[in-house]
Protein backbone atom coordinates (compact mmCIF):
# COMPACT_ATOMS: atom_id res chain seq x y z
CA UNK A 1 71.57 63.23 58.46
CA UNK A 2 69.49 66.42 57.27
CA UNK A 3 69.49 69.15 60.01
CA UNK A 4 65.95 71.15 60.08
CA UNK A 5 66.52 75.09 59.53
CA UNK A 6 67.02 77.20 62.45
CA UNK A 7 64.21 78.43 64.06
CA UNK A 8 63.11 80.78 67.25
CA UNK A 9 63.66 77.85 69.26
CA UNK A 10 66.99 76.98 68.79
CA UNK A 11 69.36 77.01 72.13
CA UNK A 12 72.76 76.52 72.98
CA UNK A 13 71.42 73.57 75.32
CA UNK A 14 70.06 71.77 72.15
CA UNK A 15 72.53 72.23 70.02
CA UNK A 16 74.76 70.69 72.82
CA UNK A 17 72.10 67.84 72.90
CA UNK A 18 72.39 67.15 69.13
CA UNK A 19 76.16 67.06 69.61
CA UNK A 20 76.53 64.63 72.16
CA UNK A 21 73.84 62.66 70.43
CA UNK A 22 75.97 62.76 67.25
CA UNK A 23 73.86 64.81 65.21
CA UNK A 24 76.40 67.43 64.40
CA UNK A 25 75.78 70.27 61.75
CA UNK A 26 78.34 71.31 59.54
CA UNK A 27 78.40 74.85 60.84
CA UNK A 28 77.29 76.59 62.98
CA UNK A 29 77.14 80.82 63.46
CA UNK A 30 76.75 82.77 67.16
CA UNK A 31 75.99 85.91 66.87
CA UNK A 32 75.13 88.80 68.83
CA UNK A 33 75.66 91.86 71.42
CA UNK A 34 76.88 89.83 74.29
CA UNK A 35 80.34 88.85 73.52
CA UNK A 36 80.84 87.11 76.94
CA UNK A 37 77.60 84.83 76.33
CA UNK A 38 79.34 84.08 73.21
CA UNK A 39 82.66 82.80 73.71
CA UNK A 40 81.28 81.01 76.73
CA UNK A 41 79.05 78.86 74.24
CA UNK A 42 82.11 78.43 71.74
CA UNK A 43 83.79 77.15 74.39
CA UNK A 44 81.39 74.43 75.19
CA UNK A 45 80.60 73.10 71.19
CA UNK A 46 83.91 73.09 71.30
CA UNK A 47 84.33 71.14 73.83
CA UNK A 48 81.39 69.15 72.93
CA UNK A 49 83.15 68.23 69.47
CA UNK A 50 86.90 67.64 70.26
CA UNK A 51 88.59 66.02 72.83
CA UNK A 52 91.45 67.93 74.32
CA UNK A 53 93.96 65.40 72.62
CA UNK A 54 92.86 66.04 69.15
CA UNK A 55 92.97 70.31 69.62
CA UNK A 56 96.41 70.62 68.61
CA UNK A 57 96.05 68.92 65.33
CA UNK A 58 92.35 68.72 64.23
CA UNK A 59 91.55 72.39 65.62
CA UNK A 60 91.92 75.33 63.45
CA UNK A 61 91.20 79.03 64.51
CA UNK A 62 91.47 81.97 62.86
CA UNK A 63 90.67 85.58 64.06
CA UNK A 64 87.89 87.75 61.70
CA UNK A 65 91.16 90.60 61.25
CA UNK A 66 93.23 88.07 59.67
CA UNK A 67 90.30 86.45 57.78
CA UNK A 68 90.41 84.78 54.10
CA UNK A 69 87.90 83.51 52.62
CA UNK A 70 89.72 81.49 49.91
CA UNK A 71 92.58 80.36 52.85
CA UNK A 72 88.91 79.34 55.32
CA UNK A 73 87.51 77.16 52.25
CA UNK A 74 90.60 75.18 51.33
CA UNK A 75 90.89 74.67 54.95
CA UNK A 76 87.17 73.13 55.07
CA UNK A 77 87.68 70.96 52.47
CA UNK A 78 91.23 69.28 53.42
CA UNK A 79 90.70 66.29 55.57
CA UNK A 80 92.01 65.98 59.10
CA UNK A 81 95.31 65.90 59.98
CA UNK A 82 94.86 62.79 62.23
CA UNK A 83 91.56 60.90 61.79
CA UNK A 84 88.60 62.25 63.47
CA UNK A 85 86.58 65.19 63.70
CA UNK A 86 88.10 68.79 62.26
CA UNK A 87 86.72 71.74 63.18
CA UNK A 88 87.81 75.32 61.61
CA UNK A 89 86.94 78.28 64.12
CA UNK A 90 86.60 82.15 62.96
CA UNK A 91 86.41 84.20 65.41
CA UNK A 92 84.87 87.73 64.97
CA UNK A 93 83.93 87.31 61.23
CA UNK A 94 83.46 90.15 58.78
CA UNK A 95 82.18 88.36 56.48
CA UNK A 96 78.36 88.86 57.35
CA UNK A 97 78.72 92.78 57.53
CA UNK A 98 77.01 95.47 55.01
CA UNK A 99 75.89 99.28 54.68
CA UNK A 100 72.85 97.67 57.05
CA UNK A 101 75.25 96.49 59.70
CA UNK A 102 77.18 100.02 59.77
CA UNK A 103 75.78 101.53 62.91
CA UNK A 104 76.41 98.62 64.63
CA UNK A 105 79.92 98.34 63.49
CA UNK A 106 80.02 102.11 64.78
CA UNK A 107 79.04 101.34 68.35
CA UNK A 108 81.01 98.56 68.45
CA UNK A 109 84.16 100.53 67.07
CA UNK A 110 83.42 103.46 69.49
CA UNK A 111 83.33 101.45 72.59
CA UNK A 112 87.09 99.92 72.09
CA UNK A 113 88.48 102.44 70.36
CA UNK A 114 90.08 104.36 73.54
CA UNK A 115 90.90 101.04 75.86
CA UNK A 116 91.50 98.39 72.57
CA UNK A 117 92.59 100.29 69.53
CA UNK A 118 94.17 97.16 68.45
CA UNK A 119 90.62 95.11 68.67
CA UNK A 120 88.51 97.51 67.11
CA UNK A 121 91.23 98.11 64.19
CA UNK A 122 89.46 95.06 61.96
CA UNK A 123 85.70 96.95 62.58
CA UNK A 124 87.67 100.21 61.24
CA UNK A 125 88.73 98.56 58.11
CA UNK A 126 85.71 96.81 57.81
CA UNK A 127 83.55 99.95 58.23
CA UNK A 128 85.62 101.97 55.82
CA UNK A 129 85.75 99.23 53.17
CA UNK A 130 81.71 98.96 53.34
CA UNK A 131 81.41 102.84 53.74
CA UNK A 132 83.74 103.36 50.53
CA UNK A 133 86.02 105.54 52.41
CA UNK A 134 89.68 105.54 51.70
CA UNK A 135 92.25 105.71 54.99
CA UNK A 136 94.53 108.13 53.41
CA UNK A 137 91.65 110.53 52.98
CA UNK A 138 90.93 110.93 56.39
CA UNK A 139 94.30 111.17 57.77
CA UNK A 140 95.64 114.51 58.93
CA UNK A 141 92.21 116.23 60.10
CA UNK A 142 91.33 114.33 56.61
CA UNK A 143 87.70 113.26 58.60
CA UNK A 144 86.71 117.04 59.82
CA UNK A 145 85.28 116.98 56.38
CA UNK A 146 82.80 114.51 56.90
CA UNK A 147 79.92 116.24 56.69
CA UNK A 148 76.66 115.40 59.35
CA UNK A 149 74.60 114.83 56.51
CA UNK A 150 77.47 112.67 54.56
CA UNK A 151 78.30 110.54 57.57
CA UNK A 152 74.02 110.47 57.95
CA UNK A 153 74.02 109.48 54.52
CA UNK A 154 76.54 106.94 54.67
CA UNK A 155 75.65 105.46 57.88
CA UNK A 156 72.07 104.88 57.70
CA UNK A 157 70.46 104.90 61.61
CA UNK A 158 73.60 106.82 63.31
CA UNK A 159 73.88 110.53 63.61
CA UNK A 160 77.51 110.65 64.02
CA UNK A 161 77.34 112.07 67.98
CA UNK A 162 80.56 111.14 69.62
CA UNK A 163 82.20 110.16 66.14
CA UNK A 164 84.90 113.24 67.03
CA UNK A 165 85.97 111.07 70.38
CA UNK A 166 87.34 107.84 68.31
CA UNK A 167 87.39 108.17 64.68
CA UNK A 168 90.59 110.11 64.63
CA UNK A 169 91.99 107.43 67.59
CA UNK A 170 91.43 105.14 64.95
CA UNK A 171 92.54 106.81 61.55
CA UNK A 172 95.75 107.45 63.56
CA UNK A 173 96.36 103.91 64.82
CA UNK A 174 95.36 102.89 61.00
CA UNK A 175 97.93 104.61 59.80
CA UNK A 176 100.49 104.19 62.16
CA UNK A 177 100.39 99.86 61.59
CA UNK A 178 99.81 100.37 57.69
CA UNK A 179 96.62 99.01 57.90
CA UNK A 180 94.51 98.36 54.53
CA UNK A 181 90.81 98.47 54.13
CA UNK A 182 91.04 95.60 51.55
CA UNK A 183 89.14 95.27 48.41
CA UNK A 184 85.69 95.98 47.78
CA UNK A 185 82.40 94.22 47.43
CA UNK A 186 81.22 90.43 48.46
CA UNK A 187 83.74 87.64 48.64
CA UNK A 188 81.60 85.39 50.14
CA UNK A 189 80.09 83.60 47.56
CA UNK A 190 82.42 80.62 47.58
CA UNK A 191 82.04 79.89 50.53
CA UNK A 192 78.06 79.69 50.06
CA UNK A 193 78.90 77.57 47.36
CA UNK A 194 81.65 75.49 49.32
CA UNK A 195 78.91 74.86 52.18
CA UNK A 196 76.31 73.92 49.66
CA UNK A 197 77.79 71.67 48.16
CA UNK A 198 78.53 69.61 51.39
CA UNK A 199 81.54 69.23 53.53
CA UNK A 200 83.67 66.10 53.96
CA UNK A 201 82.30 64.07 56.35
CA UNK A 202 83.35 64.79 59.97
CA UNK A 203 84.65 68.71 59.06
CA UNK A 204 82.75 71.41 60.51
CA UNK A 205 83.11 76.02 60.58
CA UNK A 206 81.93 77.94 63.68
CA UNK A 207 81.88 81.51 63.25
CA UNK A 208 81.53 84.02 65.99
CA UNK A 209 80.34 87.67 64.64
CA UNK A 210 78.16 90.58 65.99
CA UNK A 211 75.99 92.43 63.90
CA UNK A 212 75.06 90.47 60.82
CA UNK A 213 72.95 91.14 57.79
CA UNK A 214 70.42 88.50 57.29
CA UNK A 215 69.77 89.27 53.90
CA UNK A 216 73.12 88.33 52.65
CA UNK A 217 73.08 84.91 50.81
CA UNK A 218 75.86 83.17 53.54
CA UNK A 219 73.62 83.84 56.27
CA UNK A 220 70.76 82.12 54.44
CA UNK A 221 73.31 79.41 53.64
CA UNK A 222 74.12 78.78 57.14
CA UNK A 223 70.73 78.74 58.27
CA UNK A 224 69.74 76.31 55.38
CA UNK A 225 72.81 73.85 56.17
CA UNK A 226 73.76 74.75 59.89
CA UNK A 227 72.81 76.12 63.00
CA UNK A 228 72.30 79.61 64.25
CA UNK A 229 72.68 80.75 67.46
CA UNK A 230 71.56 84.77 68.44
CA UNK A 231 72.86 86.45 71.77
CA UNK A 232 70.20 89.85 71.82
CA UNK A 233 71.72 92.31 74.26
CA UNK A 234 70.48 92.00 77.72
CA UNK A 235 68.07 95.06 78.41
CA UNK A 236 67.07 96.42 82.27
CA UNK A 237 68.91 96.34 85.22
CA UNK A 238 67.31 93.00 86.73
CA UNK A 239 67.46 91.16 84.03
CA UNK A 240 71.41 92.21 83.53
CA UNK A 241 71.94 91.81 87.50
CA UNK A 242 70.06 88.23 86.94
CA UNK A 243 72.49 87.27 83.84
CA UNK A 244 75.45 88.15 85.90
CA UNK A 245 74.77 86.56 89.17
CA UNK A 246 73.67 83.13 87.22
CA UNK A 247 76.49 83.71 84.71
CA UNK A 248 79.30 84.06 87.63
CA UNK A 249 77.76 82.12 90.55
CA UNK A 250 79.01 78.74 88.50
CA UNK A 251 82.64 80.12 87.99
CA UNK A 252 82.79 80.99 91.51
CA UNK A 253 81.40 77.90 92.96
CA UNK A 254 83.79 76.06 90.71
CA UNK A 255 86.43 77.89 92.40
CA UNK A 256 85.03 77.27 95.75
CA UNK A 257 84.71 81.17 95.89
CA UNK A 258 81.70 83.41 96.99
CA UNK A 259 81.04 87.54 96.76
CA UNK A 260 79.55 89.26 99.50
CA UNK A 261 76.52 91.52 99.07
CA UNK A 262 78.82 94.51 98.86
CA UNK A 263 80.99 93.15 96.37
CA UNK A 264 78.05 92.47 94.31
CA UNK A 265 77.59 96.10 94.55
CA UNK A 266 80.99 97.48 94.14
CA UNK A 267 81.18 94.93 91.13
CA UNK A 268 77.88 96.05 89.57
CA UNK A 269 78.95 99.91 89.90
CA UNK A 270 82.22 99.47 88.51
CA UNK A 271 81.06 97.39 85.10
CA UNK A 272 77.78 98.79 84.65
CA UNK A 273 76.74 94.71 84.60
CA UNK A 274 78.87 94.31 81.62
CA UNK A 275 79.32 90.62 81.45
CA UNK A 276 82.05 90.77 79.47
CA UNK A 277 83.93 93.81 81.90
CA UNK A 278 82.42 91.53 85.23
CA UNK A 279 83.53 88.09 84.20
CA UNK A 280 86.96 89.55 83.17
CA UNK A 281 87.38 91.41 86.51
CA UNK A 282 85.68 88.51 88.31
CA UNK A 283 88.48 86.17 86.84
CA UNK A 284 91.16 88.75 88.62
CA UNK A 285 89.03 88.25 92.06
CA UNK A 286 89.47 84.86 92.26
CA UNK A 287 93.07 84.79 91.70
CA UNK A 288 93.77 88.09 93.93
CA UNK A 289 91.66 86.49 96.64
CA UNK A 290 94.29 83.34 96.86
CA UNK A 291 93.44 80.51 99.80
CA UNK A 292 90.33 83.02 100.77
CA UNK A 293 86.59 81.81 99.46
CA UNK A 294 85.23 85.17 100.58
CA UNK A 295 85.75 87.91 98.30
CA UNK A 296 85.17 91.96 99.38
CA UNK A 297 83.98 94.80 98.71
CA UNK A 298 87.69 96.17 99.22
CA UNK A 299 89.24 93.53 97.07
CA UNK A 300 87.16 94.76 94.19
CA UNK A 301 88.40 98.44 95.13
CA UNK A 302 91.92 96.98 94.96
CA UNK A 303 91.62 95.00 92.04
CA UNK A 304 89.53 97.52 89.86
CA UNK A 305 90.66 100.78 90.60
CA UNK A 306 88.62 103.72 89.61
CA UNK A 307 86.73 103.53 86.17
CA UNK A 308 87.34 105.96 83.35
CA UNK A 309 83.49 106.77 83.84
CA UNK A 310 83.88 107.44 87.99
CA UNK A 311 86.50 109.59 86.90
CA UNK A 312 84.25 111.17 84.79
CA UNK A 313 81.78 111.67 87.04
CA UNK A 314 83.73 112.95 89.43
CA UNK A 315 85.05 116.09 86.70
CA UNK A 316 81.29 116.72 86.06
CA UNK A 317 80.16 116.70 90.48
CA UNK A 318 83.11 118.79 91.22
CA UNK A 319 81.97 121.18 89.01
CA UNK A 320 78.36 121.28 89.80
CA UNK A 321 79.93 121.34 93.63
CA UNK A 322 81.00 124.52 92.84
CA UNK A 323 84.65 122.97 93.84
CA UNK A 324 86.78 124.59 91.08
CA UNK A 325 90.02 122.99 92.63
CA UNK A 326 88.83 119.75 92.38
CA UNK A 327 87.21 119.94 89.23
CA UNK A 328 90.58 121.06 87.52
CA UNK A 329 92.12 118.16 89.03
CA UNK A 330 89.95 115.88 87.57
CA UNK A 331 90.23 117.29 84.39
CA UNK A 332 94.24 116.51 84.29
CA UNK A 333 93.26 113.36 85.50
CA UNK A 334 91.50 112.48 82.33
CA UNK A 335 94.18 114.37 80.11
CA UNK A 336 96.87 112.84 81.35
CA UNK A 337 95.42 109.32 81.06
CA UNK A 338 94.57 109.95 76.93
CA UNK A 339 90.95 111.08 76.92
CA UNK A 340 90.25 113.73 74.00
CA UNK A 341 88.95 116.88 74.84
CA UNK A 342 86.07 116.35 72.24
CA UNK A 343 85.12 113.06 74.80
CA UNK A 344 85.45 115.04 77.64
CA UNK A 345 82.97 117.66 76.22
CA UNK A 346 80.77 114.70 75.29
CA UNK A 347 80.65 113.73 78.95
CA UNK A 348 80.06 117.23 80.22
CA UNK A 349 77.55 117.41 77.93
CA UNK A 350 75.81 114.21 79.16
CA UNK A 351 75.85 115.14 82.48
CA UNK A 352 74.14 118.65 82.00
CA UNK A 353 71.43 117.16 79.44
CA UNK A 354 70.72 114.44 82.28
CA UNK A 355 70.27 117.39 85.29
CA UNK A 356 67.94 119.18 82.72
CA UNK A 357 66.53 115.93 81.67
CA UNK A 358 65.41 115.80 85.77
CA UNK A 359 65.35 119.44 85.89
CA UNK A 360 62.23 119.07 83.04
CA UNK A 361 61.11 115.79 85.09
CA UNK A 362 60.52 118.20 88.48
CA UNK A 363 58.59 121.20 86.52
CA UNK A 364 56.51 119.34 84.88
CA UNK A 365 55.39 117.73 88.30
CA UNK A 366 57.32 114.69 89.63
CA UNK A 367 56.70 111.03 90.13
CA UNK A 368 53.96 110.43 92.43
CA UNK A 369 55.92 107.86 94.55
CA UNK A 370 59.29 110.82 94.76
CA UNK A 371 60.07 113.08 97.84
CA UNK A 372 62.91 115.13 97.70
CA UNK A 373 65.52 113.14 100.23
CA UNK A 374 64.50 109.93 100.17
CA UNK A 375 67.30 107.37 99.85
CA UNK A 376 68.09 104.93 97.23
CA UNK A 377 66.60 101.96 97.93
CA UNK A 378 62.57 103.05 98.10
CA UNK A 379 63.42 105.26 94.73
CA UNK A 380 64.50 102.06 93.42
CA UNK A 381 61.83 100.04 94.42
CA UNK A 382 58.86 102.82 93.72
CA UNK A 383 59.97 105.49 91.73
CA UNK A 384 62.12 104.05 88.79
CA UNK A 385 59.24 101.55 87.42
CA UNK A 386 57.12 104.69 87.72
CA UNK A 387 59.06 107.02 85.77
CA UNK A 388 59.96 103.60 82.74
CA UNK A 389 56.32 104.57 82.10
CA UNK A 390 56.41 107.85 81.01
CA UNK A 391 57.21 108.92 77.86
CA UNK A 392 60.88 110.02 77.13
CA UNK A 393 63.72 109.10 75.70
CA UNK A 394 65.76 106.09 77.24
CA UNK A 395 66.42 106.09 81.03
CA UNK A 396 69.95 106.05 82.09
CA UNK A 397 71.50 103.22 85.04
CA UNK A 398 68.75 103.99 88.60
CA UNK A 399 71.06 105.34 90.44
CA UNK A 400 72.83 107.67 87.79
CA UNK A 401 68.73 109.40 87.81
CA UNK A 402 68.22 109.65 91.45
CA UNK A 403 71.48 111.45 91.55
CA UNK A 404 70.46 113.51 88.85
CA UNK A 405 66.99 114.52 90.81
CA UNK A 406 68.67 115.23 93.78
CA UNK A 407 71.06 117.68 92.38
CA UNK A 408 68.55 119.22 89.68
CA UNK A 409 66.73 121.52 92.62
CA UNK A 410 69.87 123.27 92.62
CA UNK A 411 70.00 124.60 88.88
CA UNK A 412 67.20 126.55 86.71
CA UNK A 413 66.27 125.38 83.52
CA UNK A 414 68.20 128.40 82.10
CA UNK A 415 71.38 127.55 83.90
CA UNK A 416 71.57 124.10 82.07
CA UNK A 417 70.06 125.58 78.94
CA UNK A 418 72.79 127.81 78.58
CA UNK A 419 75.82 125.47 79.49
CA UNK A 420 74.55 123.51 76.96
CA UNK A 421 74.81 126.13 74.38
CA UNK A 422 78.04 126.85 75.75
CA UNK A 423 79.45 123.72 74.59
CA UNK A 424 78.00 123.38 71.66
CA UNK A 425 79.81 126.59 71.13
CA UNK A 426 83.34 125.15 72.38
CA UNK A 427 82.58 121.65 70.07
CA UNK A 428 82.23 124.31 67.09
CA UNK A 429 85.50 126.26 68.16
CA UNK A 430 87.58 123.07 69.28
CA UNK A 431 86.59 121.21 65.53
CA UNK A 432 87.55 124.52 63.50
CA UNK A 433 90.07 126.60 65.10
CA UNK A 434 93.37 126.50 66.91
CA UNK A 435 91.81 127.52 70.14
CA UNK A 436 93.80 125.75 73.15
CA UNK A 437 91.02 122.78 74.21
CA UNK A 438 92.26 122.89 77.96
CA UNK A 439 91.97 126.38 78.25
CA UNK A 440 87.99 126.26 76.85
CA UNK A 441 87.18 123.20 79.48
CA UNK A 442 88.76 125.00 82.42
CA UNK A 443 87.35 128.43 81.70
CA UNK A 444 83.87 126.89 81.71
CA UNK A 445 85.00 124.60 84.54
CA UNK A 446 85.27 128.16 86.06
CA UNK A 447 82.24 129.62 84.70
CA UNK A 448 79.99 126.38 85.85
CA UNK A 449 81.41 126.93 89.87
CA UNK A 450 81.29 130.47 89.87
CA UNK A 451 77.22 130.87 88.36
């Protein structure tokens, strides 16, 4: 039966609909930012389209770092293995990435890098086969030569900030598993041709991918012949604390569980409403609670631990505590668990531009709706939306700001001004000389609680 082309419309519930109704297209892509949101709906086509008895022989799955094209259309076009539906999985696919898709690839490298080397290693070769970069150029300080205009140049849309923290994580783990970029250029073009021409009946590809370039011919091939499914990154706090709740109120009901409000809380704090970081730490609630429904705010301190970023934060308020001490021990906290001076310069740096960020906020007269003092909850509720409505560049988390405005009184515009240019100054001296790195970050550890 011919399939209309994907439009604005499409939903996972309709697609679902069309399945069970028998109206099954021969492939079908989800895409996106929110990983969670995806897997959850390859789950349920799948789930849709094969009974658990014919998995083990009519289900084939492949993950994007092991991915051939030439292997995937062979596999398309042999029939099942017992009779009945077939259906060939790729998870992750590469195959829809180009010099358009780079920054994305970037992001997504940078934010695994540290905690998933191993995950983000197929972006890295991905991103260095599209950039045209070869692996054993940038090992050995190799990348330090990437220019800020070259890596601008390259990666069209991404100034390269941060690039110091996990581009040499990931030339080193490259090189350490032998990795190789592969060859050049687009191999995709059989298998536009392959779903062109028309599957054997009952056969059908799902691909999973994030960024994606919709001017490449597959993508216009699989919204021709298939379905297309888009997962846009979910964007302000209530919407993300709305996805969430919905999103893990059926897992928990399904395990006759419950949070209380302060769980909710601790949970929210400790992901940043990630739904990928909640629903993995929600799945270690449920089983840590046992026979209890009710799950804590103490069982999420038990189960979760302290954050790489609450460490953070803690290196950064120890120092603007004037708690020297402290702040030292923090900063051998994050040494000692792997974090790269360059990152923990980026954070410092973050922290500072935020206070002058508020600093700049208070001078140039604050929010109508603000009083120095005032808790949380009203500067939620009145002062937030007020300041989304000024001009500015993007807001960081609620209470991440208030915090910042209540400690920005403390420091003059000067003061931040010239810790800033401090560490520029130590980025400089850390990237191009021998200069011990945890010397630099506890002398102006010593020089921010001393001023």
């Amino acid at each position: 039966m011919d399939l209309p082309s994907v439009d604005a419309g499409e939903t996972l519930d309709k697609i679902l609909d069309a399945i069970r109704e028998n109206r099954i297209a021969p492939c079908y892509l989800l895409c996106g930012d929110e990983e969670y949101l995806i897997r959850s709906a390859l789950d349920r086509i799948i789930d849709c389209l094969l009974p658990p008895g014919d998995r083990d022989m009519n289900l084939f799955q492949m993950d994007g770092e092991q991915e051939d094209v030439d292997r995937l259309c062979e596999s398309l076009m042999t029939a099942p293995l017992i009779p009945g539906r077939k259906v060939v999985v790729v998870r992750d696919t590469r195959i829809f990435h180009s010099k358009k898709t780079l920054p994305e690839l970037v992001r997504r490298i940078g934010s695994r890098a540290k905690q998933n080397p191993a995950g983000a290693a197929g972006d890295f070769m991905t991103f260095l086969r599209i950039a045209g970069w070869r692996l054993d150029d940038l090992r050995e300080d190799g990348w330090k030569k990437i220019s800020d205009e070259t890596w601008r140049r390259t990666v069209d849309g991404d100034d390269g900030a941060g690039r110091e923290a996990w581009l040499p994580v990931m030339v080193e783990y490259a090189v350490r598993r032998g990795l190789d970029a592969g060859r050049g250029g687009d191999e995709t073009d059989r298998l536009s041709d392959t779903l062109s021409a028309g599957l054997p009946e009952g056969n059908c590809l799902i691909l999973t991918a994030g960024a994606v370039d919709k001017r490449k011919r597959i993508y216009r091939t699989l919204a021709e012949k298939g379905r297309i499914l888009h997962f846009s990154e979910i964007k302000g706090e209530p919407k993300l604390k709305n996805a969430l709740v919905k999103t893990a109120r059926s897992i928990l009901e399904a395990k006759g569980k419950s949070l209380d409000s302060e769980a909710w809380l601790a949970l929210g704090r400790k992901t940043g409403f990630s739904l990928r970081a909640s629903m993995t730490a929600l799945e270690k609630l449920v089983t840590f609670a046992g026979e209890r429904s009710r799950i804590t705010a103490e069982d999420v301190e038990a189960v979760i631990g302290k954050t790489r970023e609450e460490t953070a934060f803690r290196l950064t308020a120890a120092a603007l505590k004037k708690d020297f001490a402290g702040s030292l021990a923090t900063l051998k906290d994050l040494l000692d668990q792997g974090d790269p001076p360059l990152m923990i310069l980026a954070i410092l740096g973050r922290e500072i531009r935020l206070l002058l960020h508020a600093r700049l906020l208070l001078n140039s007269g604050p929010p109508l709706a603000y009083r120095p003092g005032m808790d949380y909850g009203r500067f939620q509720k009145s002062v937030y939306p007020e300041i989304q409505q000024m001009p500015g560049p993007p807001l960081p988390h609620p209470y991440v700001l208030y915090q910042a405005l209540t400690h920005a009184p403390r420091y003059t515009e000067k003061q931040l001004v010239a810790w800033l240019d401090r560490l520029v100054e130590m980025d400089l001296a850390m990237k191009t000389s021998a200069k011990d790195p945890r010397l630099m970050l506890e002398r102006f550890l010593l020089q921010v609680c001393s001023s």
